[in-house]
PDB file of N, CA and C in Angstrom:
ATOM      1  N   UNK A   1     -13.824   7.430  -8.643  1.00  0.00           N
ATOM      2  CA  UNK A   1     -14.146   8.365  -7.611  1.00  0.00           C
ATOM      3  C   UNK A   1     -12.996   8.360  -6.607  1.00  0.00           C
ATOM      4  N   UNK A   2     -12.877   9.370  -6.283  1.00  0.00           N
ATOM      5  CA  UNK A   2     -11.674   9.507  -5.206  1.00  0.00           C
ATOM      6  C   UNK A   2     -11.939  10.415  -3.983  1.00  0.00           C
ATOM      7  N   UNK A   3     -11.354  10.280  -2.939  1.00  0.00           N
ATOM      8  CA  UNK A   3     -11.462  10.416  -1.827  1.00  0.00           C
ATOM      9  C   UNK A   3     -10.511  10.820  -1.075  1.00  0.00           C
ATOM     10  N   UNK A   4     -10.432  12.270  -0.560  1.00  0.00           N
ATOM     11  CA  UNK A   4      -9.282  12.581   0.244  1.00  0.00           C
ATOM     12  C   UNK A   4      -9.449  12.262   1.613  1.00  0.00           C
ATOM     13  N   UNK A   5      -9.169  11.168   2.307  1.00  0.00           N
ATOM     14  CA  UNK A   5      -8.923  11.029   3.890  1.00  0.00           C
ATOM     15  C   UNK A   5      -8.436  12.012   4.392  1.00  0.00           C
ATOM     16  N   UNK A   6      -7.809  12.976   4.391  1.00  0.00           N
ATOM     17  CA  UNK A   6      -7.512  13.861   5.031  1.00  0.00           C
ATOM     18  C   UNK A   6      -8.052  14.999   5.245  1.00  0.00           C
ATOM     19  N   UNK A   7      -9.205  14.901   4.289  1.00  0.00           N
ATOM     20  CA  UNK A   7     -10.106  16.395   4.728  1.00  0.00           C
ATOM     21  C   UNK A   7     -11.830  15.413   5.363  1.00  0.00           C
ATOM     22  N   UNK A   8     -11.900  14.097   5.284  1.00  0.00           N
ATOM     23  CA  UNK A   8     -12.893  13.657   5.464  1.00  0.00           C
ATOM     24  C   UNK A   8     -12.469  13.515   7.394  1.00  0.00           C
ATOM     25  N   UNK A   9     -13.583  13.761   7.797  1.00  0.00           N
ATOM     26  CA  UNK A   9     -13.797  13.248   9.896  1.00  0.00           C
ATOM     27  C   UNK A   9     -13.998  11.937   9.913  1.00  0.00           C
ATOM     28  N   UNK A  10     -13.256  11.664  10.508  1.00  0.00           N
ATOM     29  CA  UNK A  10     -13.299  10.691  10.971  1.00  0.00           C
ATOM     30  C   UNK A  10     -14.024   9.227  10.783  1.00  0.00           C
ATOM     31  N   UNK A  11     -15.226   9.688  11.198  1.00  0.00           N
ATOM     32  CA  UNK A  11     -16.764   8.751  11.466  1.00  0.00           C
ATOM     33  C   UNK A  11     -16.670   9.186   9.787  1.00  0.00           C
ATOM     34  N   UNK A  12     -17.178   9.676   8.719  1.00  0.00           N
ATOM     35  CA  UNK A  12     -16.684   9.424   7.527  1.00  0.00           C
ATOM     36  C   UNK A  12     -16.103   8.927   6.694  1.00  0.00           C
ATOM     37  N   UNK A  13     -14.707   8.886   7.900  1.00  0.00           N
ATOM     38  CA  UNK A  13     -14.029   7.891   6.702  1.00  0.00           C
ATOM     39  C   UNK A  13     -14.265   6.192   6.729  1.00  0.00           C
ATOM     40  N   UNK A  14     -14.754   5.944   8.408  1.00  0.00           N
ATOM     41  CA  UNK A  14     -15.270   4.793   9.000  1.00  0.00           C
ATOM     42  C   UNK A  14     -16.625   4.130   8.273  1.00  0.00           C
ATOM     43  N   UNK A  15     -17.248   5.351   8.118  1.00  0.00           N
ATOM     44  CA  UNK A  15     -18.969   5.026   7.025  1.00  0.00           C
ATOM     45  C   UNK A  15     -18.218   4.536   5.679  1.00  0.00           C
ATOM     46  N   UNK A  16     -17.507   5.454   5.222  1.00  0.00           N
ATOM     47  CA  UNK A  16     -17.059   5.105   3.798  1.00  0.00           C
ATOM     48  C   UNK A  16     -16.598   3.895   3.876  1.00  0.00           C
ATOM     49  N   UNK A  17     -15.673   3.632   4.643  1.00  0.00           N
ATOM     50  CA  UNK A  17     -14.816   1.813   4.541  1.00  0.00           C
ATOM     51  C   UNK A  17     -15.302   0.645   4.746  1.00  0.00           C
ATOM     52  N   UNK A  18     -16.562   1.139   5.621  1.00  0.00           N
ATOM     53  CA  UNK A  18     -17.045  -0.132   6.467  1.00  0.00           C
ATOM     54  C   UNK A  18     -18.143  -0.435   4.957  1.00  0.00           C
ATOM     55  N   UNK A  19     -18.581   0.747   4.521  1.00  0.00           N
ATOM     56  CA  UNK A  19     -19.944   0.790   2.986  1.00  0.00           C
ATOM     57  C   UNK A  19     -18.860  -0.236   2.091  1.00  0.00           C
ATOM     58  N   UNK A  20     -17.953  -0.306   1.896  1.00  0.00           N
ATOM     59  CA  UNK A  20     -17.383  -0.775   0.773  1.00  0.00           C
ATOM     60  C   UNK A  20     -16.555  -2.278   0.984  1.00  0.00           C
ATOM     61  N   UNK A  21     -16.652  -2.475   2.238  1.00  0.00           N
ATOM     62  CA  UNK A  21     -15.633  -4.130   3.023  1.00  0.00           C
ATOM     63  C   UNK A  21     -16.957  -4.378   3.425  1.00  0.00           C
ATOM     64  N   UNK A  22     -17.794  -4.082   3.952  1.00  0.00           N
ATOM     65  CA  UNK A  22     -19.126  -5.155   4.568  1.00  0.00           C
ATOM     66  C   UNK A  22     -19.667  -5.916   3.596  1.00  0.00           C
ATOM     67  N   UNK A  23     -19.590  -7.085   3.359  1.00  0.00           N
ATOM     68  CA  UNK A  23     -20.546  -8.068   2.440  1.00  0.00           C
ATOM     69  C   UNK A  23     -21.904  -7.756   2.650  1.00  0.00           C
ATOM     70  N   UNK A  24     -22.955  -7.941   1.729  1.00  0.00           N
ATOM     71  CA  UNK A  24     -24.403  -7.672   2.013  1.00  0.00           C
ATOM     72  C   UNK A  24     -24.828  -8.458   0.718  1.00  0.00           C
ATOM     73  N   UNK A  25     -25.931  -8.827   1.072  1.00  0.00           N
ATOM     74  CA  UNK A  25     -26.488  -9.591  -0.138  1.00  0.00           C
ATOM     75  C   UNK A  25     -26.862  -8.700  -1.753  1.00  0.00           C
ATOM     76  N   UNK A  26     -26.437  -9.726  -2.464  1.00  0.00           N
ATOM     77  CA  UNK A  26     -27.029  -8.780  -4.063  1.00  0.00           C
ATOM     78  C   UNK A  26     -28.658  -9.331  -4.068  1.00  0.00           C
ATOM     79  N   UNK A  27     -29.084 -10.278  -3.794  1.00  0.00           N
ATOM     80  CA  UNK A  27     -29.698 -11.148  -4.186  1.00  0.00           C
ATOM     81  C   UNK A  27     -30.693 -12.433  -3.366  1.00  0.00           C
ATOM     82  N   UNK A  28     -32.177 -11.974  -3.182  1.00  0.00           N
ATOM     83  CA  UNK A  28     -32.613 -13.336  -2.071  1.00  0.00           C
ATOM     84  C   UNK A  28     -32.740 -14.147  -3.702  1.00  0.00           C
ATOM     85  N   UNK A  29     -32.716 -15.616  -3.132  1.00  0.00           N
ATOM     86  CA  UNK A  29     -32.621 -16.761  -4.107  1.00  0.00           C
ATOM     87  C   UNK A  29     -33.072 -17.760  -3.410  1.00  0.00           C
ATOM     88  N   UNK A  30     -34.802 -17.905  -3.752  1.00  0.00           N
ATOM     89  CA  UNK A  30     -35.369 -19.090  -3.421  1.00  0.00           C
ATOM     90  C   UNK A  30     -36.078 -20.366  -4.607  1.00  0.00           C
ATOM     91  N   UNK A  31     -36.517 -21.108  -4.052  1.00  0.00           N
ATOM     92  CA  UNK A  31     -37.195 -22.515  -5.056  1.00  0.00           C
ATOM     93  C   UNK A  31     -38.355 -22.707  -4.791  1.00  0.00           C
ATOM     94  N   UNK A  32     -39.112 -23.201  -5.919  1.00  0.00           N
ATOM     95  CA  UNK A  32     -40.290 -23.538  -5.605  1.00  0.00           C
ATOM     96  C   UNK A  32     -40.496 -25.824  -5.907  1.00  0.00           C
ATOM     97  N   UNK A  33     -41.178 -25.512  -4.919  1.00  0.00           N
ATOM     98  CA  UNK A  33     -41.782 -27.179  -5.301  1.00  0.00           C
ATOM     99  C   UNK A  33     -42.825 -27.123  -6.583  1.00  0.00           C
ATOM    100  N   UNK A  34     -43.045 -28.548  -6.832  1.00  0.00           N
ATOM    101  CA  UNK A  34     -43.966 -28.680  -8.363  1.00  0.00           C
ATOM    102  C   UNK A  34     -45.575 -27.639  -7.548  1.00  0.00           C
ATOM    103  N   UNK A  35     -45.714 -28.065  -6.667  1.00  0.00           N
ATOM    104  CA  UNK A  35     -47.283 -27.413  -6.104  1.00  0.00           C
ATOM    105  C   UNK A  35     -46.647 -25.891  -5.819  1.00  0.00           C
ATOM    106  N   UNK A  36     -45.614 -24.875  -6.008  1.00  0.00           N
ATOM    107  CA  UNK A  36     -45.599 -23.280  -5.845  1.00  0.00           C
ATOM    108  C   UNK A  36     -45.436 -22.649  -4.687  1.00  0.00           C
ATOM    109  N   UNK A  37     -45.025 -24.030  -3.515  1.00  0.00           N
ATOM    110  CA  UNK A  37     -44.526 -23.623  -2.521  1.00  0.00           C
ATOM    111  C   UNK A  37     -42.916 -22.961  -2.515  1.00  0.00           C
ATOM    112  N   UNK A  38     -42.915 -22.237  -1.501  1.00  0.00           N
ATOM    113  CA  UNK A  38     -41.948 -22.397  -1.221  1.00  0.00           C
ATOM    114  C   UNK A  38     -40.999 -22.987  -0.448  1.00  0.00           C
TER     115      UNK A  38
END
């Protein structure tokens, strides 16, 4: 996919960069004890 910065505003191109460099989780990852707690 490609993307011309130069026809995108501004705040666009800021949504687009920040969507793709911000870390965010893939994945919650918890354990249980023998009794199914958590």
């Amino acid at each position: 996919m490609l993307f011309d910065f130069e026809v995108l505003a501004p705040e666009n191109r800021y949504k687009l960069l920040v969507a793709t460099v911000v870390p965010r989780p893939i994945a919650w990852v918890v354990t249980r004890d023998l009794d199914g707690r958590l």
